[in-house]
PDB file of N, CA and C in Angstrom:
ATOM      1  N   UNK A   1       0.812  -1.183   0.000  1.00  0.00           N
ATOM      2  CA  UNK A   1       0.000   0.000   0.000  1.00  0.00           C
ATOM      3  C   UNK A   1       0.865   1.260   0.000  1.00  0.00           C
ATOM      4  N   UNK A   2       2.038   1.503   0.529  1.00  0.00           N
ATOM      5  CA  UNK A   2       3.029   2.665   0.861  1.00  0.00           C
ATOM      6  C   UNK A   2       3.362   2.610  -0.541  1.00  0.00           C
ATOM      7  N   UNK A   3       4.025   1.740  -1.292  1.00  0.00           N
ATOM      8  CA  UNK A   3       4.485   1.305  -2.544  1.00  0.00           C
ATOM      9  C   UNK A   3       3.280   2.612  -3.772  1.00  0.00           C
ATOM     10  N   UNK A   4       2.302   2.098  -3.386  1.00  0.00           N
ATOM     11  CA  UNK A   4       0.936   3.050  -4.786  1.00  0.00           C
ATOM     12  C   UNK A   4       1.333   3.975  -4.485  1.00  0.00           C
ATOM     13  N   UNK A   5       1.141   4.681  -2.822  1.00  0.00           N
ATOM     14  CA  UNK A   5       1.252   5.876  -2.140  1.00  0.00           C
ATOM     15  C   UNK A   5       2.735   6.690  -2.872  1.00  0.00           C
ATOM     16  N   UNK A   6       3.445   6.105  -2.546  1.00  0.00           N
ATOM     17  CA  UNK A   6       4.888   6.637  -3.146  1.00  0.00           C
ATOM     18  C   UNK A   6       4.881   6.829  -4.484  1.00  0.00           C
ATOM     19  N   UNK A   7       4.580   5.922  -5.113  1.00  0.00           N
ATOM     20  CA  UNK A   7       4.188   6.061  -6.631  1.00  0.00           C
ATOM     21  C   UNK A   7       2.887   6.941  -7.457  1.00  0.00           C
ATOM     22  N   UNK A   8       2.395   6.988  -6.564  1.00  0.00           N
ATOM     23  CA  UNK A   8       1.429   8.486  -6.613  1.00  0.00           C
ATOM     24  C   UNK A   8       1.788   9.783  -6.559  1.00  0.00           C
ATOM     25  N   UNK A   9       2.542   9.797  -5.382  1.00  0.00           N
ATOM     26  CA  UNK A   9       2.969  11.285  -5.049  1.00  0.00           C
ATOM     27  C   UNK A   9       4.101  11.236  -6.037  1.00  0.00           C
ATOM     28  N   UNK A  10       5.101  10.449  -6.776  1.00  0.00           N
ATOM     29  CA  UNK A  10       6.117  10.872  -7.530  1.00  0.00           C
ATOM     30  C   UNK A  10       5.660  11.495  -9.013  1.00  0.00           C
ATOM     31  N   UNK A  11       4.343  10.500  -9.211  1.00  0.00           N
ATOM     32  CA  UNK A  11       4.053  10.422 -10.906  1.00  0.00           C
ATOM     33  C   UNK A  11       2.658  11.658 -10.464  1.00  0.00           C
ATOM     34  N   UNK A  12       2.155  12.108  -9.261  1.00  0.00           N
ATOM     35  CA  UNK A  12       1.747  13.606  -9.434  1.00  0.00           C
ATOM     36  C   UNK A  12       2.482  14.787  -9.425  1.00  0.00           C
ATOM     37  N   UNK A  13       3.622  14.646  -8.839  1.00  0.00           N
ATOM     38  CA  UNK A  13       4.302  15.876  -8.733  1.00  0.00           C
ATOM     39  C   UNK A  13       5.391  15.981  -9.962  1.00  0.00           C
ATOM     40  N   UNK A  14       5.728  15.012 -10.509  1.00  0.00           N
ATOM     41  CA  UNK A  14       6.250  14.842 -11.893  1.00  0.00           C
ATOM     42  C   UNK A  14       5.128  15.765 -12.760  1.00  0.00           C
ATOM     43  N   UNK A  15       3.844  15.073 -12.873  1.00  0.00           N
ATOM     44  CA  UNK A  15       2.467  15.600 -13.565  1.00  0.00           C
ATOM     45  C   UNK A  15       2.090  16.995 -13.549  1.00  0.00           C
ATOM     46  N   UNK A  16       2.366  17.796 -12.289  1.00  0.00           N
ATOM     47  CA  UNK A  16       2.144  19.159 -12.015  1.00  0.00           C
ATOM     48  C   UNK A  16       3.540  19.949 -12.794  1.00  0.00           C
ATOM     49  N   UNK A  17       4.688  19.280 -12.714  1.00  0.00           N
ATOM     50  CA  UNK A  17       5.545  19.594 -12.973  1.00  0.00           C
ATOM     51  C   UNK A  17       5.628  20.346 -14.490  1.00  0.00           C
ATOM     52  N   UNK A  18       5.155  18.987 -15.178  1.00  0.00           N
ATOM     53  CA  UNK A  18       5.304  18.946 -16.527  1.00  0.00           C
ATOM     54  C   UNK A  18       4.312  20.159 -17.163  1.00  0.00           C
ATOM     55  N   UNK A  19       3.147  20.210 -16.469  1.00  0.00           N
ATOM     56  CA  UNK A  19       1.815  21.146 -16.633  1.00  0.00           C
ATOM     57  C   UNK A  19       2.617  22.568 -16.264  1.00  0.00           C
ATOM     58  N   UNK A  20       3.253  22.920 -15.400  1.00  0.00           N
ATOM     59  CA  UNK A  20       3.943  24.189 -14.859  1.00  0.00           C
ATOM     60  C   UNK A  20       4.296  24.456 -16.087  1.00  0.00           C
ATOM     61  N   UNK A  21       5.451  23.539 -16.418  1.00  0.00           N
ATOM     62  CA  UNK A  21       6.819  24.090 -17.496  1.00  0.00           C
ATOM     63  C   UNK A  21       5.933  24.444 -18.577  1.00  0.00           C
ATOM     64  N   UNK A  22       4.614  23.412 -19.231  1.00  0.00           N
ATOM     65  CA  UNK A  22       4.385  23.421 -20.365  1.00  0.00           C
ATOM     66  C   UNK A  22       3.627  24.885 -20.551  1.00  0.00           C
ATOM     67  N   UNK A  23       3.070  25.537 -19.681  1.00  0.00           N
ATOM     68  CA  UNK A  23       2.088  26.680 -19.200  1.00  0.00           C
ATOM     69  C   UNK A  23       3.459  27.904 -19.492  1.00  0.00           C
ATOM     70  N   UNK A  24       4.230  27.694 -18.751  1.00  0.00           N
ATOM     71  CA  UNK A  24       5.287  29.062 -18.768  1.00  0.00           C
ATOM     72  C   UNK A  24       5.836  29.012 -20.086  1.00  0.00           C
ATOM     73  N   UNK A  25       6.237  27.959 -20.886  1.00  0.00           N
ATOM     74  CA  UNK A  25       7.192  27.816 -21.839  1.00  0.00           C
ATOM     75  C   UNK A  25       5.816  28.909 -22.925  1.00  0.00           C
ATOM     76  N   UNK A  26       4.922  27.812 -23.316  1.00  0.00           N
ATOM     77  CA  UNK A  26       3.798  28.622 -23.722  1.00  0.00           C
ATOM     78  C   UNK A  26       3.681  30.366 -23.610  1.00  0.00           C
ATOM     79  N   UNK A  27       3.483  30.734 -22.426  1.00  0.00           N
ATOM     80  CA  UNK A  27       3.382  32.215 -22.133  1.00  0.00           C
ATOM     81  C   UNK A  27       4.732  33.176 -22.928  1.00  0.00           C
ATOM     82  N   UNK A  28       5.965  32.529 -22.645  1.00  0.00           N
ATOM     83  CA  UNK A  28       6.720  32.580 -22.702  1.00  0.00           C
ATOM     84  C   UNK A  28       7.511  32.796 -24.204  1.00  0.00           C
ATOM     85  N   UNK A  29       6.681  32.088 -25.166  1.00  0.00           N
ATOM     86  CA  UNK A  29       6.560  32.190 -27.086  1.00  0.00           C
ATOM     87  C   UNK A  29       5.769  33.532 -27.106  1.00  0.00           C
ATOM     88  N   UNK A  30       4.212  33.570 -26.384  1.00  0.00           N
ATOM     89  CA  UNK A  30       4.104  34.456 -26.633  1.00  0.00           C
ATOM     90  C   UNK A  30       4.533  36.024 -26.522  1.00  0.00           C
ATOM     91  N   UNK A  31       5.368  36.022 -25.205  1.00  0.00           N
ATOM     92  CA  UNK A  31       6.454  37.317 -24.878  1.00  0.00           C
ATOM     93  C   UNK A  31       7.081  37.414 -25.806  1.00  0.00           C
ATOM     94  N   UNK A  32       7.531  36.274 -26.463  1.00  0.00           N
ATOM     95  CA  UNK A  32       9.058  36.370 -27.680  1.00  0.00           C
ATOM     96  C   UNK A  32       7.663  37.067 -28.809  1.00  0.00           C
ATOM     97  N   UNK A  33       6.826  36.513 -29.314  1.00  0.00           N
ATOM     98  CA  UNK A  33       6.500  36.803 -30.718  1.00  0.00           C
ATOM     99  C   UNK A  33       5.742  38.306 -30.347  1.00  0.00           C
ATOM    100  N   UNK A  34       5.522  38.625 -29.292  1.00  0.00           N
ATOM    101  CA  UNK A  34       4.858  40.367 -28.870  1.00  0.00           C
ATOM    102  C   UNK A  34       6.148  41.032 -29.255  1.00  0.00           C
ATOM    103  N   UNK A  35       7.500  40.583 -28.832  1.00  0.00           N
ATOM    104  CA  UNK A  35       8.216  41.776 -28.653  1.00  0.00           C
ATOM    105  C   UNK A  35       9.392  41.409 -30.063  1.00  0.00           C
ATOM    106  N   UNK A  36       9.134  40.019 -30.693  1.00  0.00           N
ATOM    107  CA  UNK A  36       9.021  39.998 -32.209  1.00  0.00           C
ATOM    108  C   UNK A  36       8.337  41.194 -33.227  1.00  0.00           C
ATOM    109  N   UNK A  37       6.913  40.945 -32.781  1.00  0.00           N
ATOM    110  CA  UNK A  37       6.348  42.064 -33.376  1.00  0.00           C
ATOM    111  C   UNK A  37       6.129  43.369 -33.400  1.00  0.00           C
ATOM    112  N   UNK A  38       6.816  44.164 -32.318  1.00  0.00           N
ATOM    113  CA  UNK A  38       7.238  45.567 -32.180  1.00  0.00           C
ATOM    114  C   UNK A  38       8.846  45.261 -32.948  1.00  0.00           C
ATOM    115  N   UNK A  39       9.444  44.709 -32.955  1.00  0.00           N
ATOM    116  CA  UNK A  39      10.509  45.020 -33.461  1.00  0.00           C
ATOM    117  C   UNK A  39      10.569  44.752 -35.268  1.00  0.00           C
ATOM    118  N   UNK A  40       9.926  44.308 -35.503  1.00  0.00           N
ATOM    119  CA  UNK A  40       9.636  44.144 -37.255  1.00  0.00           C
ATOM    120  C   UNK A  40       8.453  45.792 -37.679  1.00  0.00           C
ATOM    121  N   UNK A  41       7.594  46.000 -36.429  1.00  0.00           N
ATOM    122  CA  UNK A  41       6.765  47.393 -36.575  1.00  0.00           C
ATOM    123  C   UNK A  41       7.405  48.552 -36.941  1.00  0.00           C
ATOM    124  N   UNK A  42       8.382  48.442 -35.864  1.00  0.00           N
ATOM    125  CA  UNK A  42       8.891  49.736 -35.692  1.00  0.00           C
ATOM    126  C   UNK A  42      10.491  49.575 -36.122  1.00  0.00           C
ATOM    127  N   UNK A  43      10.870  48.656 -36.977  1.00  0.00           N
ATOM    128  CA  UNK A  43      12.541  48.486 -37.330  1.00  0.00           C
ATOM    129  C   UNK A  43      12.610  49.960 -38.086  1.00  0.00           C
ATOM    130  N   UNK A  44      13.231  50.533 -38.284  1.00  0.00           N
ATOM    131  CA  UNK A  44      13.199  51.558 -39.212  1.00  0.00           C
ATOM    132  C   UNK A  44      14.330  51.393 -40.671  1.00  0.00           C
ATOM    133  N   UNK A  45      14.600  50.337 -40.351  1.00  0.00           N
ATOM    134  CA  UNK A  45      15.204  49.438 -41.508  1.00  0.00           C
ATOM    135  C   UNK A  45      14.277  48.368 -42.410  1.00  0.00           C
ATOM    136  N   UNK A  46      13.163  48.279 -41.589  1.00  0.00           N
ATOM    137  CA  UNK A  46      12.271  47.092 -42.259  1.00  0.00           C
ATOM    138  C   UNK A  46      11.012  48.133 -42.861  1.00  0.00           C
ATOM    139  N   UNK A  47      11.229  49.323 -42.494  1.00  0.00           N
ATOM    140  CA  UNK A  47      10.007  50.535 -43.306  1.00  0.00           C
ATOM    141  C   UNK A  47      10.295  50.563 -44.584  1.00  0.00           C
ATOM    142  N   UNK A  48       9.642  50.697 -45.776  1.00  0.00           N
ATOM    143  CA  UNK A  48       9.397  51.621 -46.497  1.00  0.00           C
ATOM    144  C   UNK A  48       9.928  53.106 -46.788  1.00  0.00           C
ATOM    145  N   UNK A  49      11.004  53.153 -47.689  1.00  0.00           N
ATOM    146  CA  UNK A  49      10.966  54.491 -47.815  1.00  0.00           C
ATOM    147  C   UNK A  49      10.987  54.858 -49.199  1.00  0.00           C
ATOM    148  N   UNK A  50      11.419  56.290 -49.440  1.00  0.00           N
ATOM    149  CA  UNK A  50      10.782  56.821 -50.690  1.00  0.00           C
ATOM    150  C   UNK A  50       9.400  57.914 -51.031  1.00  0.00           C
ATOM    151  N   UNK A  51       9.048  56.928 -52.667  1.00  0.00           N
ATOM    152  CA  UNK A  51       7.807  57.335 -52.513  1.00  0.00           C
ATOM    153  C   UNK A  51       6.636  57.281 -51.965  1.00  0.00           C
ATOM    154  N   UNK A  52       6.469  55.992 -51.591  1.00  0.00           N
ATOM    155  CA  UNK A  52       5.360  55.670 -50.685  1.00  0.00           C
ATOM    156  C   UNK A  52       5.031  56.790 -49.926  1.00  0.00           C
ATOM    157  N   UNK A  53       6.420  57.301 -48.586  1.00  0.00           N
ATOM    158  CA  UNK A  53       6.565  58.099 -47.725  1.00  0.00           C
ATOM    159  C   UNK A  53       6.085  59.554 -48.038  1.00  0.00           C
ATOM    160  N   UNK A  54       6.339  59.785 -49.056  1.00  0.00           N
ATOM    161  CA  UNK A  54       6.018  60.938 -49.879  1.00  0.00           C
ATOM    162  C   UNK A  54       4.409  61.290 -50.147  1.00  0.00           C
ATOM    163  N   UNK A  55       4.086  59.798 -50.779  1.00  0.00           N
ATOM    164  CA  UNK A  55       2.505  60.266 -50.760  1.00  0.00           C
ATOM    165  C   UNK A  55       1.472  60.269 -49.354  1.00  0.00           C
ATOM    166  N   UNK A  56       2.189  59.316 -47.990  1.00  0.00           N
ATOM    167  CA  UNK A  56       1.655  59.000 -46.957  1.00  0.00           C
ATOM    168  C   UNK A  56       1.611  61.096 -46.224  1.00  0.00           C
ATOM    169  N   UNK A  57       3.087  61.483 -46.928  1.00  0.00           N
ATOM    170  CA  UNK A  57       3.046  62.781 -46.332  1.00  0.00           C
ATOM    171  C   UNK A  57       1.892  63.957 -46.535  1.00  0.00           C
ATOM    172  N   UNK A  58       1.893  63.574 -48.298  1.00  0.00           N
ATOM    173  CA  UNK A  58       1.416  64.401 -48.745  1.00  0.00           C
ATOM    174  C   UNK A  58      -0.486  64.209 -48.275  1.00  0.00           C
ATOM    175  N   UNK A  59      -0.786  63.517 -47.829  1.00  0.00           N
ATOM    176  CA  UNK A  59      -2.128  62.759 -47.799  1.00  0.00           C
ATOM    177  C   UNK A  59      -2.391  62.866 -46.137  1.00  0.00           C
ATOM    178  N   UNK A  60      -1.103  63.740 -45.296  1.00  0.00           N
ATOM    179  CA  UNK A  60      -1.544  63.642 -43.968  1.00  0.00           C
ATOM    180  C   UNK A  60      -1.300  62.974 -43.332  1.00  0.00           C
ATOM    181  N   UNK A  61      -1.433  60.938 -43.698  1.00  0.00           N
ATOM    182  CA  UNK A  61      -1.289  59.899 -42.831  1.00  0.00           C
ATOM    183  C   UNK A  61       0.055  60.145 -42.150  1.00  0.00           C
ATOM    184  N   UNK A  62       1.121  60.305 -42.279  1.00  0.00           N
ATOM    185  CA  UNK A  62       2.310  60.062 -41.877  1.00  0.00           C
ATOM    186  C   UNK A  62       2.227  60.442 -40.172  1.00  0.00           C
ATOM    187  N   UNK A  63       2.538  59.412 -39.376  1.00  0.00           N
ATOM    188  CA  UNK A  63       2.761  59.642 -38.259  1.00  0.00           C
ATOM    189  C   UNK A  63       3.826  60.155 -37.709  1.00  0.00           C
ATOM    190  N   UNK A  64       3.735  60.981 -36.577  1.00  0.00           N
ATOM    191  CA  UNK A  64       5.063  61.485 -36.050  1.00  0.00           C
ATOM    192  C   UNK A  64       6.057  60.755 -35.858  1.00  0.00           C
ATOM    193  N   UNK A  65       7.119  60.919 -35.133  1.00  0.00           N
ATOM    194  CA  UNK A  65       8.335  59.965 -34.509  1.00  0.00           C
ATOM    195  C   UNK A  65       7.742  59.881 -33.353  1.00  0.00           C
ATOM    196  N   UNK A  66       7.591  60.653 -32.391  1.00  0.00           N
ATOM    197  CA  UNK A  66       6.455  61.005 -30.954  1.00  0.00           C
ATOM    198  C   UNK A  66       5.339  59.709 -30.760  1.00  0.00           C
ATOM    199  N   UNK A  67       4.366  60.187 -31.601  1.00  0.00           N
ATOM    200  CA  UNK A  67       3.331  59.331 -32.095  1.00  0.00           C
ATOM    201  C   UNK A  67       3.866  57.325 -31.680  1.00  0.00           C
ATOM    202  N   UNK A  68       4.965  57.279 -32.945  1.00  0.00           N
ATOM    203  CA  UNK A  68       5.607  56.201 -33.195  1.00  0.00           C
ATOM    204  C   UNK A  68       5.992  55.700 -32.081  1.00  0.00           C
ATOM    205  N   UNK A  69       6.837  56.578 -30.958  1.00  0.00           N
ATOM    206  CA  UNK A  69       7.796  55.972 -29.930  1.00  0.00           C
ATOM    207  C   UNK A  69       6.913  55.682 -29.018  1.00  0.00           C
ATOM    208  N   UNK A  70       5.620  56.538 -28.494  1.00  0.00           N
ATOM    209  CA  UNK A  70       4.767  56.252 -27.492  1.00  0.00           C
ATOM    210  C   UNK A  70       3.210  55.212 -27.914  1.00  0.00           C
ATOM    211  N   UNK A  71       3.243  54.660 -28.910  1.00  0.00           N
ATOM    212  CA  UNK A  71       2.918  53.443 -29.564  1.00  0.00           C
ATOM    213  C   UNK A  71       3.632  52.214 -28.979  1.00  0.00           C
ATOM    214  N   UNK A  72       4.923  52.205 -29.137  1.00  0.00           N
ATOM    215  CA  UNK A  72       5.544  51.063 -28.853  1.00  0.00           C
ATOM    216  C   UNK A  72       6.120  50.896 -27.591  1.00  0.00           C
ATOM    217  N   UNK A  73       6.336  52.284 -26.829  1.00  0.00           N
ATOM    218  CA  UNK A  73       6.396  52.258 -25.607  1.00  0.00           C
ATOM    219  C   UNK A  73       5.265  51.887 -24.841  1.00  0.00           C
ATOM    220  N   UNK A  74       3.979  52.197 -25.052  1.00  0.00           N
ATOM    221  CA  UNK A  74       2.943  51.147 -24.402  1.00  0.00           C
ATOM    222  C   UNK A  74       2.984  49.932 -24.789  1.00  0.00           C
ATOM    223  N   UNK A  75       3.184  49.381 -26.202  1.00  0.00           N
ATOM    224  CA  UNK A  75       3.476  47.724 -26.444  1.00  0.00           C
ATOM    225  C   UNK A  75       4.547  47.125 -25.646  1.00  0.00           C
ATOM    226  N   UNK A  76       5.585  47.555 -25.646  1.00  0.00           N
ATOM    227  CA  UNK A  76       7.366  47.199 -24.605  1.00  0.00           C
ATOM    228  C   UNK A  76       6.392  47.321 -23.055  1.00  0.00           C
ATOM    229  N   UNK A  77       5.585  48.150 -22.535  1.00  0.00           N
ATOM    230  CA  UNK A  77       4.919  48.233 -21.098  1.00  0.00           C
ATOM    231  C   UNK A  77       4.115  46.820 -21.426  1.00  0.00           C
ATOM    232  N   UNK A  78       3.138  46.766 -22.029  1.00  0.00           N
ATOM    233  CA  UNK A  78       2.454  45.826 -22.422  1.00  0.00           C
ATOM    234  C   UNK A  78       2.855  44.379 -21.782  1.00  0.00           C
ATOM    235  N   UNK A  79       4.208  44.044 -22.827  1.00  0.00           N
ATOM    236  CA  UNK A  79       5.386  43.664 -22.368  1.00  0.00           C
ATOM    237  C   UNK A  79       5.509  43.125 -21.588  1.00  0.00           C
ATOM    238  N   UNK A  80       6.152  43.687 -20.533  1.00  0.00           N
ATOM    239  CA  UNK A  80       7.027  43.864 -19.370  1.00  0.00           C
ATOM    240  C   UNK A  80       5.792  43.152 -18.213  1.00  0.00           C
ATOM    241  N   UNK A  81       4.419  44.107 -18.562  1.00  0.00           N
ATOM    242  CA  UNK A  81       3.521  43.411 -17.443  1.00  0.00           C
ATOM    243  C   UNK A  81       3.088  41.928 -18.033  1.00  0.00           C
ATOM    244  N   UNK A  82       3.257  41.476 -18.610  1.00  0.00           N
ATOM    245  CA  UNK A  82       3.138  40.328 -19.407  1.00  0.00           C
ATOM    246  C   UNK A  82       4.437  39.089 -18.569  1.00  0.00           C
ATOM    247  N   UNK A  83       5.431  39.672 -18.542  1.00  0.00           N
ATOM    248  CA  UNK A  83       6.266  38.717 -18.383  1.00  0.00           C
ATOM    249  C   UNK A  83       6.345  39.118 -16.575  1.00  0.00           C
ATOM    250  N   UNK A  84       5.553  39.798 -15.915  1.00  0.00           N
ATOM    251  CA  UNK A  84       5.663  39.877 -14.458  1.00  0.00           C
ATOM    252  C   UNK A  84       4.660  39.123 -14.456  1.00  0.00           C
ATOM    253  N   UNK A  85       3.257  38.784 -14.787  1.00  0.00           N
ATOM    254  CA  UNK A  85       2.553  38.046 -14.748  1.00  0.00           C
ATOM    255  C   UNK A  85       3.019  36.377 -15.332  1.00  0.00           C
ATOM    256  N   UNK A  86       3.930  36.119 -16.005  1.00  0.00           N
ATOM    257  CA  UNK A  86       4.391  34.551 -15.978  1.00  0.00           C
ATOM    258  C   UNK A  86       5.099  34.402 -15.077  1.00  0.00           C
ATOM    259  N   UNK A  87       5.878  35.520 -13.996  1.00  0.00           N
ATOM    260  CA  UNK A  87       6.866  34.801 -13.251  1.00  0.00           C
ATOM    261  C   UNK A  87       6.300  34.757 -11.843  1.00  0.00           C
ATOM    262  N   UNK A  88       4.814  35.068 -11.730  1.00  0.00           N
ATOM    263  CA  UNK A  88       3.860  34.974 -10.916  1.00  0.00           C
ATOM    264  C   UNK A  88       3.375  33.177 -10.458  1.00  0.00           C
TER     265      UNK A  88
END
């Protein structure tokens, strides 16, 4: 009877184990592909330039740099509370 008992508590706490890691690792892709995707947004090497820029100007759309930085500075906050909540 001690024998199941022992073999219970190893192959549950193994079980919780595996459920932990698989939960954080998870959370954890998604931190990478959030802060993946501010960095392909806002590369300023991966923009467009030229004409495009030209007609976005001429047409108004063109967003500030301002605009731009406090965009992604709430996404990077976003972020940050994101990965305080997995290490919770």
């Amino acid at each position: 009877m001690a024998s199941f008992f022992t073999a219970g508590m190893c192959f549950g706490f193994l079980s919780l184990y595996a459920t932990l890691v698989s939960v954080a690792g998870g959370q954890l892709e998604k931190l990478r592909t959030a802060l993946l995707d501010i960095r392909q947004t806002h590369d300023p090497s991966l923009q467009d330039c030229g004409g495009e820029t030209d007609e976005r100007e001429a047409a108004g759309q063109k967003n500030t740099h301002s605009e731009q930085f406090r965009r992604m500075q709430e996404q990077l906050n976003d972020c940050v509370r994101h990965h305080q909540e997995i290490k919770r």
